[in-house]
N, C-alpha and C. Protein backbone atom coordinates (compact mmCIF):
# COMPACT_ATOMS: atom_id res chain seq x y z
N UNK A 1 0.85 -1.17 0.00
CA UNK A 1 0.00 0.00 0.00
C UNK A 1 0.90 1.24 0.00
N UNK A 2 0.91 2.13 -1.06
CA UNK A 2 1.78 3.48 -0.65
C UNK A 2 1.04 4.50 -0.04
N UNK A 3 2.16 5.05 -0.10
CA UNK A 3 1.31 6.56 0.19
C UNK A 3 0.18 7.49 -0.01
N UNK A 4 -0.13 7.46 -0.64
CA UNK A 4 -1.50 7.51 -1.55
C UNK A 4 -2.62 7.07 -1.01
N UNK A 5 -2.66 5.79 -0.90
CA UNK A 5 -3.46 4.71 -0.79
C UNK A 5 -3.91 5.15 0.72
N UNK A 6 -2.46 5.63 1.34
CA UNK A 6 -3.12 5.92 3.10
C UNK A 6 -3.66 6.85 3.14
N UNK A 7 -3.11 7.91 2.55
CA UNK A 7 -3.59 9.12 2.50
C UNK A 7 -5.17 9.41 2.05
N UNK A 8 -5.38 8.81 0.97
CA UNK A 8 -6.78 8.76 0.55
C UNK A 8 -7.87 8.02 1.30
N UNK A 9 -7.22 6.91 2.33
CA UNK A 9 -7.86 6.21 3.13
C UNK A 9 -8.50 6.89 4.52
N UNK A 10 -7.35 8.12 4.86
CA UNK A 10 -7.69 8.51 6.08
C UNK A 10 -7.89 9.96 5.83
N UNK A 11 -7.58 10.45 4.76
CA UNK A 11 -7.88 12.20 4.68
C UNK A 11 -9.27 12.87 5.10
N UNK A 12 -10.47 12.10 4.81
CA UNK A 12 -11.53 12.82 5.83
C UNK A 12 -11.57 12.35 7.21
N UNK A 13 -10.86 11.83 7.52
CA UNK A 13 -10.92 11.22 9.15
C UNK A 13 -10.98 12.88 10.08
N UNK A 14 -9.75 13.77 9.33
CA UNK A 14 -9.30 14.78 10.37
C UNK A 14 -10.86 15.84 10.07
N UNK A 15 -11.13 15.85 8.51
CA UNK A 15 -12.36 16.98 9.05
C UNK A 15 -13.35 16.77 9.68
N UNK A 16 -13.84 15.02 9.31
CA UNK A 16 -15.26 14.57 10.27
C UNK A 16 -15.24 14.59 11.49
N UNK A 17 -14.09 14.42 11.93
CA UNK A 17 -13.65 13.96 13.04
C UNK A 17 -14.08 15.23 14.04
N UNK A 18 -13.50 16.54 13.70
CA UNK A 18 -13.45 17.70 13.92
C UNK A 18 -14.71 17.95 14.27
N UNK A 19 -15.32 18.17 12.79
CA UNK A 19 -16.72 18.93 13.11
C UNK A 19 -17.74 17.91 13.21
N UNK A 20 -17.86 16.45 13.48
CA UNK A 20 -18.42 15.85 14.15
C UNK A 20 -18.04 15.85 15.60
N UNK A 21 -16.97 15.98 16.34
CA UNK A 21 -16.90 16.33 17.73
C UNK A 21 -17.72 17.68 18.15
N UNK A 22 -17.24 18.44 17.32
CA UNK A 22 -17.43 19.68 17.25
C UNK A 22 -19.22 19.77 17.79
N UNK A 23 -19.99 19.49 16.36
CA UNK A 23 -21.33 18.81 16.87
C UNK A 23 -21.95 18.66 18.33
N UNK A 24 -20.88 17.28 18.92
CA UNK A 24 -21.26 16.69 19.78
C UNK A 24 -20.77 17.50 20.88
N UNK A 25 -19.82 18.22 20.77
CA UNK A 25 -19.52 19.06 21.96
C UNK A 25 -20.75 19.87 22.12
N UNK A 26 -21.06 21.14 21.15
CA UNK A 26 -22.22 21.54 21.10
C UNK A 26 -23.42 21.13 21.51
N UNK A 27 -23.81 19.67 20.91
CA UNK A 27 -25.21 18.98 21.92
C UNK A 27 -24.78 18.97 23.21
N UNK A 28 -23.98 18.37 23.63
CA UNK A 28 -23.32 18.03 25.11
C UNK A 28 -23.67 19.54 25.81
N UNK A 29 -23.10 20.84 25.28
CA UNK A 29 -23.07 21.78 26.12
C UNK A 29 -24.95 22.09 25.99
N UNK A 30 -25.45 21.58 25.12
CA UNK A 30 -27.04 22.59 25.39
C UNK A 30 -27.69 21.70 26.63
N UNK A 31 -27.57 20.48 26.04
CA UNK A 31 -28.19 19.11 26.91
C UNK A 31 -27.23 19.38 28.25
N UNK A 32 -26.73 19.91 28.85
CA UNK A 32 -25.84 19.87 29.78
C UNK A 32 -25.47 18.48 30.03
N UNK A 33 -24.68 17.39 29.14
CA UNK A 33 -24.54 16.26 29.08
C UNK A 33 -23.11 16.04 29.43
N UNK A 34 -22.50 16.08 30.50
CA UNK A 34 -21.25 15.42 30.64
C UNK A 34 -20.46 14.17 29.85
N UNK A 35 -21.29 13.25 30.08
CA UNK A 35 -21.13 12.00 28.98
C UNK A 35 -20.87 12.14 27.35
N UNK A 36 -21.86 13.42 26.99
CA UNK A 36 -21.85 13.78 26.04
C UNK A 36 -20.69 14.79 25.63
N UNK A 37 -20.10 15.45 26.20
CA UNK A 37 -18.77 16.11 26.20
C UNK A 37 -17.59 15.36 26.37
N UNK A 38 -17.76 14.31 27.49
CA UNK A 38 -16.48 13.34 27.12
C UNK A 38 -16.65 12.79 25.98
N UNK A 39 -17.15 11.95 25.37
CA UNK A 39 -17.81 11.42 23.91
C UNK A 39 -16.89 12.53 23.20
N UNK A 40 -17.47 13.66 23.02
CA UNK A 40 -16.52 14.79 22.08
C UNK A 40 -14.88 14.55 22.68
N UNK A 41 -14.44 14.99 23.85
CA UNK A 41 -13.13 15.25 23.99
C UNK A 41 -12.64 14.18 23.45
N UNK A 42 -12.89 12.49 24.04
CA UNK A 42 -12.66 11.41 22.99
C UNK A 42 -12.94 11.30 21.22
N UNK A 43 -13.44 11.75 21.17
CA UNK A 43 -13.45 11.99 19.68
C UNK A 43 -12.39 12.82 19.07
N UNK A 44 -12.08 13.66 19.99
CA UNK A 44 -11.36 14.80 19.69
C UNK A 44 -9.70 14.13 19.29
N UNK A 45 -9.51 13.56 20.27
CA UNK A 45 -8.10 12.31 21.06
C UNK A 45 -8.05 11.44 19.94
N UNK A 46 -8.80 11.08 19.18
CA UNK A 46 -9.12 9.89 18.42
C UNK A 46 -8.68 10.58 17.21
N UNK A 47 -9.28 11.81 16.43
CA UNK A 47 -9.21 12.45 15.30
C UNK A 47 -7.58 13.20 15.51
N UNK A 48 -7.33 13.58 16.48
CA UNK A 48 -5.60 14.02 16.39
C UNK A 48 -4.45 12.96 16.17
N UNK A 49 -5.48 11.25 16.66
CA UNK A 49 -3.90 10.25 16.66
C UNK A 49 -4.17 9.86 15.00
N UNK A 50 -5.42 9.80 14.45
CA UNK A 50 -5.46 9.41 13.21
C UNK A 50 -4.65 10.78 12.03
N UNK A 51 -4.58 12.23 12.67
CA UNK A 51 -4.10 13.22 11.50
C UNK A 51 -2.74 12.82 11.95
N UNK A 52 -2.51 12.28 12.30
CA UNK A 52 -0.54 12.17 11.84
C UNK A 52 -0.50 11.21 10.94
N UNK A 53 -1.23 9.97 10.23
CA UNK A 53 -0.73 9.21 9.85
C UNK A 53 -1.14 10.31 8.53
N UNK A 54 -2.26 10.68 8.46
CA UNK A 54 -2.49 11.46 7.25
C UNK A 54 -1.72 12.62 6.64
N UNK A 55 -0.92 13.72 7.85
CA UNK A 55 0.10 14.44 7.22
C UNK A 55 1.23 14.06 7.11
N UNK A 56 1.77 12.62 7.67
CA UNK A 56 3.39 12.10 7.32
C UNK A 56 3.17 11.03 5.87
N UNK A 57 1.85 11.03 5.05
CA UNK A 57 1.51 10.33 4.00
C UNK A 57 1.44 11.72 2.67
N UNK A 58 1.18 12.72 3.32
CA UNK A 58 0.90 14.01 1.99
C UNK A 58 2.19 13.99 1.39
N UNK A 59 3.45 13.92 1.74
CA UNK A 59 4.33 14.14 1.03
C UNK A 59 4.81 13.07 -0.21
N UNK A 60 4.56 11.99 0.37
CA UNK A 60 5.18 10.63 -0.62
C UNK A 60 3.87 10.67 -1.59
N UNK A 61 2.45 10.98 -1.00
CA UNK A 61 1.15 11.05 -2.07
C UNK A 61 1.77 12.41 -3.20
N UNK A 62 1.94 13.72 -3.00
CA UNK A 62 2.65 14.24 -3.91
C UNK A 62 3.67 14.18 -4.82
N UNK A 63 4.54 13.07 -4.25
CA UNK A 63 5.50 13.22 -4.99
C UNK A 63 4.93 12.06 -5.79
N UNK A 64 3.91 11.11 -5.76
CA UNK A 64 2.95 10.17 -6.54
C UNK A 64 2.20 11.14 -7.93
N UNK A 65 1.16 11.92 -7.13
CA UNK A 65 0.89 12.77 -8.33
C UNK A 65 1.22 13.91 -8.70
N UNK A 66 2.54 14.32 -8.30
CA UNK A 66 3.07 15.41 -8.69
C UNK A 66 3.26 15.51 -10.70
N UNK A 67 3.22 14.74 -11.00
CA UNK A 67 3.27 14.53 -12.23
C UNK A 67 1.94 14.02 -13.14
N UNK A 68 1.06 13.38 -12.56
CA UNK A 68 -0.12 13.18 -13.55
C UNK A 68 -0.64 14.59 -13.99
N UNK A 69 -1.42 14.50 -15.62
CA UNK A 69 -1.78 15.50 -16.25
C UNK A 69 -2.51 15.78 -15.13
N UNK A 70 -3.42 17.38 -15.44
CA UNK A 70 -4.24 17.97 -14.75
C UNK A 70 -3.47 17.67 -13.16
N UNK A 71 -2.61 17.62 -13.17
CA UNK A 71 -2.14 17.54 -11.65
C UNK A 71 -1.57 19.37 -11.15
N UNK A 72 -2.10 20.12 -10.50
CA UNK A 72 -1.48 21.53 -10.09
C UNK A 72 -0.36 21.75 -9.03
N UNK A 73 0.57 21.67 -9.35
CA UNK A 73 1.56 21.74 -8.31
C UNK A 73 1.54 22.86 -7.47
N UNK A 74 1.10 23.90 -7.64
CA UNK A 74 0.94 25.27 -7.01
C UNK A 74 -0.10 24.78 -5.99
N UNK A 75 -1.06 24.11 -6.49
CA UNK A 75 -2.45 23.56 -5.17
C UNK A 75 -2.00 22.84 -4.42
N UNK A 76 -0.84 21.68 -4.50
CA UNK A 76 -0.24 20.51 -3.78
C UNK A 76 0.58 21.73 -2.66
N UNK A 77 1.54 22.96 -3.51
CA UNK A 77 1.91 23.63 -2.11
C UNK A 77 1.27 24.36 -1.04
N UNK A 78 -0.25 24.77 -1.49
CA UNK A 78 -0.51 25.41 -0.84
C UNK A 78 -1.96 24.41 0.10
N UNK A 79 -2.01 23.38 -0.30
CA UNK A 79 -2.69 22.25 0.46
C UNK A 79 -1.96 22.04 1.29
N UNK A 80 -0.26 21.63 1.14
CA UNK A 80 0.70 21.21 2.16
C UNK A 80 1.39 22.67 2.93
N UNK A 81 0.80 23.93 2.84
CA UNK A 81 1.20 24.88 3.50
C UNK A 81 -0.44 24.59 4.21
N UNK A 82 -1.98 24.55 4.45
CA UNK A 82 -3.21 24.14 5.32
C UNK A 82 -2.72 23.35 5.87
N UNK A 83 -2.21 22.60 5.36
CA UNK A 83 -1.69 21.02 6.10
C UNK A 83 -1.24 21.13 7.61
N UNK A 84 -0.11 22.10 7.29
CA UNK A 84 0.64 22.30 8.37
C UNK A 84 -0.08 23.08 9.51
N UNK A 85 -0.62 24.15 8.70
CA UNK A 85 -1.55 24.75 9.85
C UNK A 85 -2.62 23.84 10.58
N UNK A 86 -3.25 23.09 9.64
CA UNK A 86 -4.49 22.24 10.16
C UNK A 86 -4.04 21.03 11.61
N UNK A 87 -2.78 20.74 11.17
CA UNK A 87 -2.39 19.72 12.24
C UNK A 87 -2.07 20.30 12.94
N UNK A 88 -1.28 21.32 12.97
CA UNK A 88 -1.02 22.38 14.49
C UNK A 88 -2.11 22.19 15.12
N UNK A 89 -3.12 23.11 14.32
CA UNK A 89 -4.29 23.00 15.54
C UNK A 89 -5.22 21.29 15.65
N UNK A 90 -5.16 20.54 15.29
CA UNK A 90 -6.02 19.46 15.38
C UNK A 90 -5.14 18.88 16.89
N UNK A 91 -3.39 19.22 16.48
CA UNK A 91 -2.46 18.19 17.45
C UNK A 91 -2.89 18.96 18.98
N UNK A 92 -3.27 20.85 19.29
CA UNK A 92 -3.45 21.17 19.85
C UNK A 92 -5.29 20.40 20.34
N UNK A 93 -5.92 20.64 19.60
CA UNK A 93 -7.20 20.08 20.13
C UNK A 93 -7.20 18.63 21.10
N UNK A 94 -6.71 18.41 19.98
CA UNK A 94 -6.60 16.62 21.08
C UNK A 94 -5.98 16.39 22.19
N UNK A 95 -4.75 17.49 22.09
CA UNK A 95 -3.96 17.47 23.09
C UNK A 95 -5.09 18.31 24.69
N UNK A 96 -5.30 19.25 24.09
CA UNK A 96 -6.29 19.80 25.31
C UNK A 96 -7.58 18.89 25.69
N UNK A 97 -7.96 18.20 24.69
CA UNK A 97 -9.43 17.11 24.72
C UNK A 97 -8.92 15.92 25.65
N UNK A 98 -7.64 15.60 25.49
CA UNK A 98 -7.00 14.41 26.35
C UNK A 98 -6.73 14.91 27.74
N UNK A 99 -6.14 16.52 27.92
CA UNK A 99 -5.87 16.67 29.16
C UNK A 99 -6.98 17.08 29.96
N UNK A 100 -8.30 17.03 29.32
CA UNK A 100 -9.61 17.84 30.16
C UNK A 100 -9.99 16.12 30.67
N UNK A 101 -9.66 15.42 29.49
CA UNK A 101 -10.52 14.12 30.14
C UNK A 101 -9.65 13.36 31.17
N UNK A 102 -8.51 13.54 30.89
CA UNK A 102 -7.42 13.34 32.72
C UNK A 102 -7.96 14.04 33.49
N UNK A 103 -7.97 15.55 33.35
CA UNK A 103 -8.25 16.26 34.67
C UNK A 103 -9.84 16.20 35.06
N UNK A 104 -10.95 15.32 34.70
CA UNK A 104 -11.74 15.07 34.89
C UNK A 104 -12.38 13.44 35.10
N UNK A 105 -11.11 12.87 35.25
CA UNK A 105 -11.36 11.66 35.41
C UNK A 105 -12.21 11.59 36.86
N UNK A 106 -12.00 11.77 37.70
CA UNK A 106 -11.96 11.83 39.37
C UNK A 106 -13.51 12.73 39.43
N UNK A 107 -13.94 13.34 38.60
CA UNK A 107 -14.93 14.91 38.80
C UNK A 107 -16.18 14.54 38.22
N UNK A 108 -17.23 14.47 38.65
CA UNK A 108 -18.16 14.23 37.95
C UNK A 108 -19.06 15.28 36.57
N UNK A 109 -17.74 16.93 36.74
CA UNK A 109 -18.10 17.62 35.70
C UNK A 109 -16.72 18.28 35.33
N UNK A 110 -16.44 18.40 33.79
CA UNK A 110 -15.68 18.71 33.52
C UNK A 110 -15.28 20.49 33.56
N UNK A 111 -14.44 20.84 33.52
CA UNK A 111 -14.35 22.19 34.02
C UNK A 111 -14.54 23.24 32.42
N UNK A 112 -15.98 24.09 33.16
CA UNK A 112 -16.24 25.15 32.48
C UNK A 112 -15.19 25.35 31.22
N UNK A 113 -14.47 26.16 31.85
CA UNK A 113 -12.83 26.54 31.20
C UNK A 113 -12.36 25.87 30.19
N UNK A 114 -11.79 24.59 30.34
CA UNK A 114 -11.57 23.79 29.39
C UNK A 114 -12.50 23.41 28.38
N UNK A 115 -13.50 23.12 28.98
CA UNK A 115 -14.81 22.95 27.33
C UNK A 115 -14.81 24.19 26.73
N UNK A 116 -14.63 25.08 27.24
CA UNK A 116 -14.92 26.69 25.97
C UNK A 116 -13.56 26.18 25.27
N UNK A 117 -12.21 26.07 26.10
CA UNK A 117 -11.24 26.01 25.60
C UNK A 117 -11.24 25.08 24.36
N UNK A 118 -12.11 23.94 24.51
CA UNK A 118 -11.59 22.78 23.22
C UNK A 118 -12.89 22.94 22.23
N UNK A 119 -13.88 24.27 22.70
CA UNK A 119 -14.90 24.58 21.69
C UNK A 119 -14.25 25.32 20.23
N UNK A 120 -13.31 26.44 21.31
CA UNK A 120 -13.09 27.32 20.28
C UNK A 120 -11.67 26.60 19.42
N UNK A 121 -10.64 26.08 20.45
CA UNK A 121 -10.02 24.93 19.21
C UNK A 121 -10.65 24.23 18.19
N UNK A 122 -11.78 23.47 18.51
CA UNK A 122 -12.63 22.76 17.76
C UNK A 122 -13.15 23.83 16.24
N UNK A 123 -13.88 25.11 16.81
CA UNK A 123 -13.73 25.59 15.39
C UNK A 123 -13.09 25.93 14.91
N UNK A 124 -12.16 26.51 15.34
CA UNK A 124 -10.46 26.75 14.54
C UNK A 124 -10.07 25.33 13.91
N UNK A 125 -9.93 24.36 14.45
CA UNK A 125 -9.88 23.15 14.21
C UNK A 125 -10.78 22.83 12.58
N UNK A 126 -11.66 22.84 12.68
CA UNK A 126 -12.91 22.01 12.05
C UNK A 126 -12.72 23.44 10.36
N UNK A 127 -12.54 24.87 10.66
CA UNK A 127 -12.42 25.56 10.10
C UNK A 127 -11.28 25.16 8.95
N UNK A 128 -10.21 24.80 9.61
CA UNK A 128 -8.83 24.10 9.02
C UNK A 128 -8.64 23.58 8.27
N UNK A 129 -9.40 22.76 8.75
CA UNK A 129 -9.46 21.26 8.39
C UNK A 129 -10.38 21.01 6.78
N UNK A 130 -11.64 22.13 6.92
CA UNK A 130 -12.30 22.01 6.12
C UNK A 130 -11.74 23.03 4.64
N UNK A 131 -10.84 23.81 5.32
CA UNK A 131 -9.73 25.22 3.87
C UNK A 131 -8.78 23.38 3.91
N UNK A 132 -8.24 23.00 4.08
CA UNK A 132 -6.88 22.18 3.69
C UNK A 132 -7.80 20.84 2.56
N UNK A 133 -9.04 20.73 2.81
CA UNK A 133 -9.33 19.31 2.47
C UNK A 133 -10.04 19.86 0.82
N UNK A 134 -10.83 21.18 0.81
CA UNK A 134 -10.91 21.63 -0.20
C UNK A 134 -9.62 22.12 -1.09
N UNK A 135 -8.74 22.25 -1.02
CA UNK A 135 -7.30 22.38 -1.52
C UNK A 135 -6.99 21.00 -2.15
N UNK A 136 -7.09 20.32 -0.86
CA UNK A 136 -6.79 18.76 -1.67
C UNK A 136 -7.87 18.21 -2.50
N UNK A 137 -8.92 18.11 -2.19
CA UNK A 137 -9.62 18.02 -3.40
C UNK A 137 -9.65 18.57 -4.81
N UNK A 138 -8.99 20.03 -4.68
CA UNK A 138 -8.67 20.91 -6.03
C UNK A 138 -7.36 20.11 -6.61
N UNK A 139 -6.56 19.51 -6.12
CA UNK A 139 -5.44 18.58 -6.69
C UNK A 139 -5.72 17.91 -7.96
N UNK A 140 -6.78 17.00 -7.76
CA UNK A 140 -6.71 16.15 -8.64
C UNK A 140 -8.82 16.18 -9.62
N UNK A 141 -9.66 17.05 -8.72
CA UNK A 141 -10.80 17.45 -9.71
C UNK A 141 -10.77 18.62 -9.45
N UNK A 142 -10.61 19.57 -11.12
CA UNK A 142 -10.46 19.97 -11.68
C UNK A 142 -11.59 21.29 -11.36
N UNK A 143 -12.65 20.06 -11.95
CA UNK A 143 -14.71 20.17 -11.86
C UNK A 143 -14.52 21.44 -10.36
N UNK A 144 -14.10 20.74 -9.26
CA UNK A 144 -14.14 21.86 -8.40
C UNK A 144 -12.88 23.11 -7.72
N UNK A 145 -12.47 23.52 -9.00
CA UNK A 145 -11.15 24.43 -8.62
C UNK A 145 -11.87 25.78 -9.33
N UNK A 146 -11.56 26.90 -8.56
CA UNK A 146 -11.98 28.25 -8.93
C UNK A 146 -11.15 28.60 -9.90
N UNK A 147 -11.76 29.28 -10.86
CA UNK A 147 -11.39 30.03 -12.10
C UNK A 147 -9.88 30.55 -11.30
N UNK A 148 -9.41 31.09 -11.21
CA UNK A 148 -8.03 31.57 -10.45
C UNK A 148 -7.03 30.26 -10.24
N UNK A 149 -7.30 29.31 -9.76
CA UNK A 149 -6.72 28.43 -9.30
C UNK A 149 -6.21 27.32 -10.68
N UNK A 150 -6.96 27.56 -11.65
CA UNK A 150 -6.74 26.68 -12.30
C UNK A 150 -4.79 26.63 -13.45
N UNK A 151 -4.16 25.67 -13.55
CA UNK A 151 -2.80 25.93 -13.79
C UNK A 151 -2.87 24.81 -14.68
């Protein structure tokens, strides 16, 4: 299996992941659902260990279709310049989603503070996630690349 193959396997993992936590954080906070907020922070933990396999696969997948026709190399850099931003913040989300659900192991409610904290990661997050994945999709169809973009 190369690179490619992973990459294409797990590349929506990081946006669903996102703004399906994202979601569930949101129900959790209206429903005042504790259960339902851990559910998100775990989700959260889950979608940050799966985006590493997906951004240490973008590079060997480019240098795959760096060369097929209709392939835009200008979109591959600036997908792998989201990239970088998107995992910053996803590695930050999970990382704060993992340490709320330690520091709430023992508590029967998780602290105020930290849920705003992994809300507003979450849309920064989910925001990211969703500019980097439209980029990569402009890679290789065409059908959805803006008049500007096209090379």
């Amino acid at each position: 299996m190369s690179a490619a193959h992973v990459h294409l396997l797990l590349n929506h993992i990081p946006i669903l992941g996102t703004i399906g936590g994202l979601l569930l954080l949101g129900y959790g906070m209206i429903r005042k659902s504790e259960d339902l907020k851990r559910a998100s922070l775990f989700a959260f933990t889950i979608t940050a260990l799966v985006t590493i396999p997906v951004y240490l696969t973008g590079d060997g997948t480019a240098q795959i279709v760096g060369n097929l026709p209709g392939v835009s190399t200008a979109i591959i850099a600036q997908h792998d310049t989201a990239a970088t931003f998107t995992i910053v913040a996803i590695e930050i989300l999970g990382i704060v989603s993992l340490l709320s659900l330690w520091l709430s192991r023992r508590s029967p409610e998780i602290k105020r503070k930290l849920v705003l904290a992994v809300l507003v990661l979450a849309i920064i997050a989910s925001g990211l996630g969703a500019w980097t994945g439209n980029l990569g999709g402009q890679i290789r169809h065409t059908e959805v690349r803006s008049g500007f973009a096209k090379q």
